[in-house]
N, C-alpha and C. Protein backbone atom coordinates (compact mmCIF):
# COMPACT_ATOMS: atom_id res chain seq x y z
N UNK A 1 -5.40 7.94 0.56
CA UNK A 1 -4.27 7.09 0.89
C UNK A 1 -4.51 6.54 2.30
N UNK A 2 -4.24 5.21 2.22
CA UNK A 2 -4.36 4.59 3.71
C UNK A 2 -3.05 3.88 4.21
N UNK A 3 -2.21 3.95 3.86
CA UNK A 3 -0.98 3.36 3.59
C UNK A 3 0.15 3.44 3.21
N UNK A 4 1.44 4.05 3.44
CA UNK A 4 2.82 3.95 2.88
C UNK A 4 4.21 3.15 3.52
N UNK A 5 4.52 2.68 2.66
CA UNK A 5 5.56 2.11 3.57
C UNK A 5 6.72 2.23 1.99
N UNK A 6 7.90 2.35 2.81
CA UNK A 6 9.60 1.71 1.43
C UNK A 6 9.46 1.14 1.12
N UNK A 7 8.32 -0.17 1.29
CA UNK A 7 9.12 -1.38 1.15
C UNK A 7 8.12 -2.01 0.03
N UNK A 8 8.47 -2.53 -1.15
CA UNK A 8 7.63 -2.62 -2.29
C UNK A 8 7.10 -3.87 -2.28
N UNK A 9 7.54 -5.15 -1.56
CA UNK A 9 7.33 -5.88 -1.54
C UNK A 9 6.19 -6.19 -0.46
N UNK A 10 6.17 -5.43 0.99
CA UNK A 10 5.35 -5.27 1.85
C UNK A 10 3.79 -4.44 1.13
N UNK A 11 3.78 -3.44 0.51
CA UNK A 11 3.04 -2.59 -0.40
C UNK A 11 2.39 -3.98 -1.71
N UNK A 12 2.93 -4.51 -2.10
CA UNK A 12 1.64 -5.66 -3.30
C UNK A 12 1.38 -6.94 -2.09
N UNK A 13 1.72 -7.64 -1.50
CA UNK A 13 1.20 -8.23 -0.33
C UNK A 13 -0.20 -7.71 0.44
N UNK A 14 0.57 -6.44 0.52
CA UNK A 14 -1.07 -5.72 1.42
C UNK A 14 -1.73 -5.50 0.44
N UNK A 15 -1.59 -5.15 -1.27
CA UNK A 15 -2.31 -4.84 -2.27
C UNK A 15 -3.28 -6.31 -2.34
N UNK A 16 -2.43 -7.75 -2.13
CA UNK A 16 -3.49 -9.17 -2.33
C UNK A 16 -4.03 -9.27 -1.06
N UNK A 17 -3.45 -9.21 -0.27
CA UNK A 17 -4.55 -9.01 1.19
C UNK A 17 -5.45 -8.46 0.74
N UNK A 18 -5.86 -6.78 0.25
CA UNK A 18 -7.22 -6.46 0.18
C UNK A 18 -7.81 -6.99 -0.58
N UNK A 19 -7.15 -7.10 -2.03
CA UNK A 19 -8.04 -7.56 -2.82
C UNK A 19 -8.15 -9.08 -2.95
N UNK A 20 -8.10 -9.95 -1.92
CA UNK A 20 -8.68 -11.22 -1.53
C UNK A 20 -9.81 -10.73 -0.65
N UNK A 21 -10.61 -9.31 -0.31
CA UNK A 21 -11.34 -8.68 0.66
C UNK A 21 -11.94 -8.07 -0.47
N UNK A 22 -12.29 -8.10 -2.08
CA UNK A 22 -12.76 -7.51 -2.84
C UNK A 22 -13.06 -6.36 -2.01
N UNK A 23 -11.49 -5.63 -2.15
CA UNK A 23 -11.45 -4.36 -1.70
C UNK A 23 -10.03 -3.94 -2.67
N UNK A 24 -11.16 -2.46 -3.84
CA UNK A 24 -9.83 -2.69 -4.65
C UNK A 24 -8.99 -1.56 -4.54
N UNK A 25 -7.28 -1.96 -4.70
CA UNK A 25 -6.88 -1.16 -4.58
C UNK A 25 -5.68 -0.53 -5.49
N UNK A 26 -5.42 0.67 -5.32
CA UNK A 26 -4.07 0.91 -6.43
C UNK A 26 -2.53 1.08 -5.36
N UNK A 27 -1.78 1.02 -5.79
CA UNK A 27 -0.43 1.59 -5.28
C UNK A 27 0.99 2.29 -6.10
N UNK A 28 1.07 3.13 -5.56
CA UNK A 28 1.66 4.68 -6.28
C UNK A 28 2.76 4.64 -6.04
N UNK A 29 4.03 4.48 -7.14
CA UNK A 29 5.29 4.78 -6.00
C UNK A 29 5.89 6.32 -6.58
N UNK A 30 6.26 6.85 -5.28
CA UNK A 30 6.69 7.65 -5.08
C UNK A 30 7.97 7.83 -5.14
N UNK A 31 9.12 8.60 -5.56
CA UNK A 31 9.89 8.81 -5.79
C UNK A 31 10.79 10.12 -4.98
N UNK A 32 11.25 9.40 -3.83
CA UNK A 32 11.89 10.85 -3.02
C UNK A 32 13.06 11.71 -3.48
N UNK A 33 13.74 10.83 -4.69
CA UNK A 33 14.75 11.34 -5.10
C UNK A 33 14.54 11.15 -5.97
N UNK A 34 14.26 12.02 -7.46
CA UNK A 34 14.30 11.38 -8.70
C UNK A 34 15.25 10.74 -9.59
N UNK A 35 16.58 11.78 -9.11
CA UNK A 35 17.35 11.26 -10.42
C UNK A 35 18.31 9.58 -9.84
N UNK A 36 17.90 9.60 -8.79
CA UNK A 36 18.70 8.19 -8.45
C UNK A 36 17.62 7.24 -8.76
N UNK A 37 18.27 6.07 -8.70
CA UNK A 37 17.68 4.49 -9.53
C UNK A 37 18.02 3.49 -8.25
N UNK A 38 17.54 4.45 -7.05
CA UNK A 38 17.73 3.07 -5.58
C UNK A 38 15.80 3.39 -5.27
N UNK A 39 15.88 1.70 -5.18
CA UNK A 39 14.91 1.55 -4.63
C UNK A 39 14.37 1.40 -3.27
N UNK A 40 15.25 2.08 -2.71
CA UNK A 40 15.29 2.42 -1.00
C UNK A 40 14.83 3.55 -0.76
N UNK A 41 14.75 4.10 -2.13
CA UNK A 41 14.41 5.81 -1.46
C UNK A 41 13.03 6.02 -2.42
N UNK A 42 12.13 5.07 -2.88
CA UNK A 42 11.18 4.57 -3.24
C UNK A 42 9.93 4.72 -2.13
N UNK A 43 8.57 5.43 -2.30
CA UNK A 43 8.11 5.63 -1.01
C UNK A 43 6.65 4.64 -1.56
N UNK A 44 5.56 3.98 -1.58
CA UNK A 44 4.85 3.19 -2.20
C UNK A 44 3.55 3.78 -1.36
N UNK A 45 2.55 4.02 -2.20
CA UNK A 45 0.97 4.43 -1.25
C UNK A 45 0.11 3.85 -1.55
N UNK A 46 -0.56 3.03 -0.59
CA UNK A 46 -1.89 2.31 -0.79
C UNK A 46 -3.24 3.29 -0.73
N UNK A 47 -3.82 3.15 -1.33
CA UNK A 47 -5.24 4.21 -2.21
C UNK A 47 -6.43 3.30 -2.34
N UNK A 48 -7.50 3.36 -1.51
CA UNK A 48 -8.31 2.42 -1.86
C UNK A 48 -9.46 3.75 -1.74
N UNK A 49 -11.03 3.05 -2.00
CA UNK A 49 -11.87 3.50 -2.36
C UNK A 49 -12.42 4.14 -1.31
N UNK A 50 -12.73 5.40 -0.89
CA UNK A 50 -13.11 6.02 0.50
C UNK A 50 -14.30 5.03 0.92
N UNK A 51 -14.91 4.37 0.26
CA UNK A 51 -16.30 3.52 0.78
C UNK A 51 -15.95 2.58 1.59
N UNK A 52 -14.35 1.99 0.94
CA UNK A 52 -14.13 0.72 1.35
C UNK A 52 -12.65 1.13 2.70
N UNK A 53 -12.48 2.48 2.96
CA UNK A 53 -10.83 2.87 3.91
C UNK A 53 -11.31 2.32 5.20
N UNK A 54 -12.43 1.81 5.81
CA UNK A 54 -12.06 1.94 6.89
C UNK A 54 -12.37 0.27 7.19
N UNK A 55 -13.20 -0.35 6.05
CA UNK A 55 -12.58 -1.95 5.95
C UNK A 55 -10.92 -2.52 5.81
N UNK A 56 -10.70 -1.63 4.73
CA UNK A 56 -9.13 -1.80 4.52
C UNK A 56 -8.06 -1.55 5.75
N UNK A 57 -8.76 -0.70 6.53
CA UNK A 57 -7.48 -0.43 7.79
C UNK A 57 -7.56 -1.31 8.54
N UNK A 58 -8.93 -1.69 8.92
CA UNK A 58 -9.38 -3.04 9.65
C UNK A 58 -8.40 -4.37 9.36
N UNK A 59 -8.63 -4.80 7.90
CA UNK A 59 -7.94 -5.65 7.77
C UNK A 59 -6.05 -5.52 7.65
N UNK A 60 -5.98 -3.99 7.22
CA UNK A 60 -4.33 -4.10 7.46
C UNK A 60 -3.81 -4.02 9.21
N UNK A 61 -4.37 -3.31 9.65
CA UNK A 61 -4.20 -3.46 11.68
C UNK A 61 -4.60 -4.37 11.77
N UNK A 62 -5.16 -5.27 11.87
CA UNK A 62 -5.96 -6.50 12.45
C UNK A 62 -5.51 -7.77 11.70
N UNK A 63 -3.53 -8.02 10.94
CA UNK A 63 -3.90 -8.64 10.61
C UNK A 63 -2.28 -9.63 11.32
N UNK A 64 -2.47 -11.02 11.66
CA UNK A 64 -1.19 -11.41 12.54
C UNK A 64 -0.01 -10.81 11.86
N UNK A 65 1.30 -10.56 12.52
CA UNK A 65 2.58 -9.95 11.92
C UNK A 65 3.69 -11.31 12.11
């Protein structure tokens, strides 16, 4: 994992960021509360390939905000 954030929409953004970096990746969501149905309490993890983690951090730190 190189990556978590709440926010699901921030989490597939950084998912096309990498993989416009044919750097591929998955994202996991996590569930801090199960039996509720809010997606606030939704935790999302970016997982990329240990070959490719320290390209991927590069480009997620390094990239304008």
């Amino acid at each position: 994992m190189i990556y978590t954030t709440n926010n699901h929409q921030e989490a597939m953004y950084l998912k096309g960021l990498l993989e416009n970096e044919n750097i591929y990746v998955v994202v996991m969501s996590k569930r801090t509360q199960p039996y509720l149905n809010n997606p606030l309490t939704n935790n999302f993890e970016i997982y990329v390939h240990y070959d490719q983690a320290e390209a991927a951090l590069d480009h997620i730190y390094n990239m304008p905000e």
